[in-house]
N, C-alpha and C. Protein backbone atom coordinates (compact mmCIF):
# COMPACT_ATOMS: atom_id res chain seq x y z
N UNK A 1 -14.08 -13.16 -25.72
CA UNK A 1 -13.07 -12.66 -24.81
C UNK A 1 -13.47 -11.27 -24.31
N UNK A 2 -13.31 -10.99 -23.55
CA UNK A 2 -14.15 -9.76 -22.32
C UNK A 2 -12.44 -8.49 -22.45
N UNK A 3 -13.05 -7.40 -23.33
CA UNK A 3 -12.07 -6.42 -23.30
C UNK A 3 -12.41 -5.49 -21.89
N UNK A 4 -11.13 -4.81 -22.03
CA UNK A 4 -10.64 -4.27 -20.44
C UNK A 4 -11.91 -3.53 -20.15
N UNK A 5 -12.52 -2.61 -21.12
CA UNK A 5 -13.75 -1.76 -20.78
C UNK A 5 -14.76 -2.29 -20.16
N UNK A 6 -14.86 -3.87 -20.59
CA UNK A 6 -16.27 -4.63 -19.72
C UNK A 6 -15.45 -4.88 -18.48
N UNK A 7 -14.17 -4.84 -18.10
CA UNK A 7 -13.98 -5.57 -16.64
C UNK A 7 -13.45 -4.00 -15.47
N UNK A 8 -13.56 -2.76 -16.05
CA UNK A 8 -13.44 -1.39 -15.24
C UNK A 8 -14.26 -1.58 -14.19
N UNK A 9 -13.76 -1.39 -13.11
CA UNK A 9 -14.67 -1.51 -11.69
C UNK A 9 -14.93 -2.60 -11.08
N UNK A 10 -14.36 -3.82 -11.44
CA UNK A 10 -14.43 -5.26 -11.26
C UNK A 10 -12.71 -5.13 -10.39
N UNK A 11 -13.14 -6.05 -9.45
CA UNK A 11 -12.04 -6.63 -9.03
C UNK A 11 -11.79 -6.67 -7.87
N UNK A 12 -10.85 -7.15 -6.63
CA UNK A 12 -11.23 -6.94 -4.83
C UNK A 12 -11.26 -5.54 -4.69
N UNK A 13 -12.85 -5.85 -3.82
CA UNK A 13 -13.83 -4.51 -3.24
C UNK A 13 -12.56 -3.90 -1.89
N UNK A 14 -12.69 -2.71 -1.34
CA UNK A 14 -11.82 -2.49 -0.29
C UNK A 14 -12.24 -2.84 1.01
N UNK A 15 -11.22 -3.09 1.88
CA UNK A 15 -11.87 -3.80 3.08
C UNK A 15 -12.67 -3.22 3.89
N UNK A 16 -12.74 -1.72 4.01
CA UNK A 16 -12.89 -0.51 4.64
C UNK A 16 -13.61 0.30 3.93
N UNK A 17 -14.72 0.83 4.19
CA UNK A 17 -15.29 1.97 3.77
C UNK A 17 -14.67 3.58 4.32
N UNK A 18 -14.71 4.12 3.49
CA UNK A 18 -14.44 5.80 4.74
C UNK A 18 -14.54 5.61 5.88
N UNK A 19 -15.98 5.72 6.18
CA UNK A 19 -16.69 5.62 7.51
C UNK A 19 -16.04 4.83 8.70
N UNK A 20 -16.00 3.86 8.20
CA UNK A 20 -15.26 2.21 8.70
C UNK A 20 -14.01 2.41 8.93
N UNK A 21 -13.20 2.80 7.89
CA UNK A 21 -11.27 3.44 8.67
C UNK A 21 -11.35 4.28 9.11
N UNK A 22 -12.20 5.50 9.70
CA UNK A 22 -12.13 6.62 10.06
C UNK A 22 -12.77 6.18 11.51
N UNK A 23 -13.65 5.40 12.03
CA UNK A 23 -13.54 4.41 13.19
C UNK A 23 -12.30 3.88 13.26
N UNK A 24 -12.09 2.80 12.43
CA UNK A 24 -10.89 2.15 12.96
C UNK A 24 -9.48 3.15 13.48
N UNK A 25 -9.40 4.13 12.62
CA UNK A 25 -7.99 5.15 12.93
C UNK A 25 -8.83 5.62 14.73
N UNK A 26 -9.90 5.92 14.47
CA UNK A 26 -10.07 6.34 15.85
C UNK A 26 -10.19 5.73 17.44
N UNK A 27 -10.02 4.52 16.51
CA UNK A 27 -10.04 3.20 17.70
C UNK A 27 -8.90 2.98 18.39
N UNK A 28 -7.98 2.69 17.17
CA UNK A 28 -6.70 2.81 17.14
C UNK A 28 -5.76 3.87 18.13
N UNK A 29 -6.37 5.15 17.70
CA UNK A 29 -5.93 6.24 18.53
C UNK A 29 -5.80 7.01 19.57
N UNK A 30 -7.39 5.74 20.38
CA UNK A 30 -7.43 5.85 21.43
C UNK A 30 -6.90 5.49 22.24
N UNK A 31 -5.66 4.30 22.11
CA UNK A 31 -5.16 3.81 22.61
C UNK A 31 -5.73 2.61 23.60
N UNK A 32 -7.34 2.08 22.94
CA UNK A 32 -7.47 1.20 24.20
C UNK A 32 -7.55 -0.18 23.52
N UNK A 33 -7.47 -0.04 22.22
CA UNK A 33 -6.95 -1.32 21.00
C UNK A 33 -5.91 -1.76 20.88
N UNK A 34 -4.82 -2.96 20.56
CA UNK A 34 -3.63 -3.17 19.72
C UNK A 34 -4.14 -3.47 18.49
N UNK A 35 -3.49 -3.69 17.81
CA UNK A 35 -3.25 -4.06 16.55
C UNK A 35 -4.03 -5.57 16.14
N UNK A 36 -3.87 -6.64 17.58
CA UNK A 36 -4.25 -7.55 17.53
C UNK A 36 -5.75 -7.87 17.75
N UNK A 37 -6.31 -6.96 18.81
CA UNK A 37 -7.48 -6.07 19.33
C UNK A 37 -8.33 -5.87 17.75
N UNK A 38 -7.89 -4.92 16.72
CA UNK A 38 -8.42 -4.59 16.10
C UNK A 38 -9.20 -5.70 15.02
N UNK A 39 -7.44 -6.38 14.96
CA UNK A 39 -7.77 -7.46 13.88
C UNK A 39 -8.90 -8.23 13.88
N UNK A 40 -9.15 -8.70 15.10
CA UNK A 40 -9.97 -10.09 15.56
C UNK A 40 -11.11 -9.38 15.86
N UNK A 41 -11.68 -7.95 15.65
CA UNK A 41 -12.73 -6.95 16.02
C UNK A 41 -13.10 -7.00 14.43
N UNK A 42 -12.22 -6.75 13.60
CA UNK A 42 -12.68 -6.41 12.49
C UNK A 42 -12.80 -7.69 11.09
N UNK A 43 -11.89 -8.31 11.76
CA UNK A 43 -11.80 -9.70 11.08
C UNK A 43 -10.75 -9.70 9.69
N UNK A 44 -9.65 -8.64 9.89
CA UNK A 44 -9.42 -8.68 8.56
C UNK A 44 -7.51 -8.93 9.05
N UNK A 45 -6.73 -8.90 8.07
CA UNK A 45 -5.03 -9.54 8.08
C UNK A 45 -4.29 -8.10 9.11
N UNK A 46 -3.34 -8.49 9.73
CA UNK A 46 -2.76 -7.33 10.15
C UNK A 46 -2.20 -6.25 8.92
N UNK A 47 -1.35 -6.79 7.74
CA UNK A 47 -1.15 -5.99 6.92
C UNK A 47 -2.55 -4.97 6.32
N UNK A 48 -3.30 -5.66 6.03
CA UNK A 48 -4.69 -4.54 5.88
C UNK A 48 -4.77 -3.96 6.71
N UNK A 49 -4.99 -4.19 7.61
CA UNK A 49 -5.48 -3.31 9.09
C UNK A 49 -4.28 -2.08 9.21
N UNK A 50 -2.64 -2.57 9.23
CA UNK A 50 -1.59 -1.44 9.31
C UNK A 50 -2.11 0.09 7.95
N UNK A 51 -2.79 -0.91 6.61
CA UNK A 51 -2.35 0.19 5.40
C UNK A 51 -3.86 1.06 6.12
N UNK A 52 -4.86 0.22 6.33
CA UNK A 52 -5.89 1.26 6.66
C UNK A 52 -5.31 2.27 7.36
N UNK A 53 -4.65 1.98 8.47
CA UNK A 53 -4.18 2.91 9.85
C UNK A 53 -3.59 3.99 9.24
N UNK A 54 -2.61 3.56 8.87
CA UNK A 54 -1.34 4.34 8.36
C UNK A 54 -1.71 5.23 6.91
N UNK A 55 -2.24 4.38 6.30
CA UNK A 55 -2.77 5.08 4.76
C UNK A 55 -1.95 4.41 3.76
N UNK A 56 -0.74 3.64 4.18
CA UNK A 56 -0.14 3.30 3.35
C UNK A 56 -0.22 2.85 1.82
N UNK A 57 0.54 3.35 1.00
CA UNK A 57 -0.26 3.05 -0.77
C UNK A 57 1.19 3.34 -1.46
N UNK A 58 1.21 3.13 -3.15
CA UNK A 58 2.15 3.30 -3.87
C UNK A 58 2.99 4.88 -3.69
N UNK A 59 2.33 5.76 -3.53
CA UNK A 59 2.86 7.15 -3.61
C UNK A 59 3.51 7.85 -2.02
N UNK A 60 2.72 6.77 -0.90
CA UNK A 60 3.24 7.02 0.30
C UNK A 60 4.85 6.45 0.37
N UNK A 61 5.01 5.28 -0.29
CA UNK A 61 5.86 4.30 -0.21
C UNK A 61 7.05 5.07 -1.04
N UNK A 62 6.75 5.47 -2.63
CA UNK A 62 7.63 6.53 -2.84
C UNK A 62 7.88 7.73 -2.63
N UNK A 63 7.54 8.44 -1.73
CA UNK A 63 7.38 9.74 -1.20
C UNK A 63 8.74 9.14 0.19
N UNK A 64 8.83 7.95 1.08
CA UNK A 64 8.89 7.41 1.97
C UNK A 64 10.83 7.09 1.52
N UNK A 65 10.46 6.73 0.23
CA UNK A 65 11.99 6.51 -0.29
C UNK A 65 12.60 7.30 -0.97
N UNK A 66 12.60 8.20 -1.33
CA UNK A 66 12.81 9.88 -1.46
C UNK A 66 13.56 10.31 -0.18
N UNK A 67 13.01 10.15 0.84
CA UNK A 67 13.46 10.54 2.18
C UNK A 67 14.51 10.24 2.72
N UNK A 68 14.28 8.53 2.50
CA UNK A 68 15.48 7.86 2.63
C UNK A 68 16.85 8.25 2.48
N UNK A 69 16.86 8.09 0.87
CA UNK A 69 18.12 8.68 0.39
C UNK A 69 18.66 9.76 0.41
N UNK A 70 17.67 11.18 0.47
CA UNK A 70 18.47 12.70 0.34
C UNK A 70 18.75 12.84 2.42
């Protein structure tokens, strides 16, 4: 049986490199892409494509609902 230490660093790779979302945000920002534009450019789900854009992650999301309420 394979303890957690042999499986650290294993698991889905990210869709995006730096390099690669830092194009895409700039693609994006140029305004001569949609969303749909990007997808079928980059080949990947709209929800991936939004968290690349946006940055979206666990701490954005609670930072986001914090806001909400006060």
């Amino acid at each position: 049986m394979a303890t957690t230490e042999n499986r650290r660093g294993h698991g889905r790779p990210p869709a995006f490199t730096a390099e690669q979302r830092r194009q895409l945000v700039a693609q994006y920002e140029s305004g001569e892409y949609t969303y749909r534009d990007l997808q079928a450019l980059h080949k990947v789900g709209l929800s991936t494509l939004y968290r690349a854009i946006h940055g979206t992650n666990a701490s954005t999301l609670t930072e986001e609902k914090g806001h909400e309420q006060g």
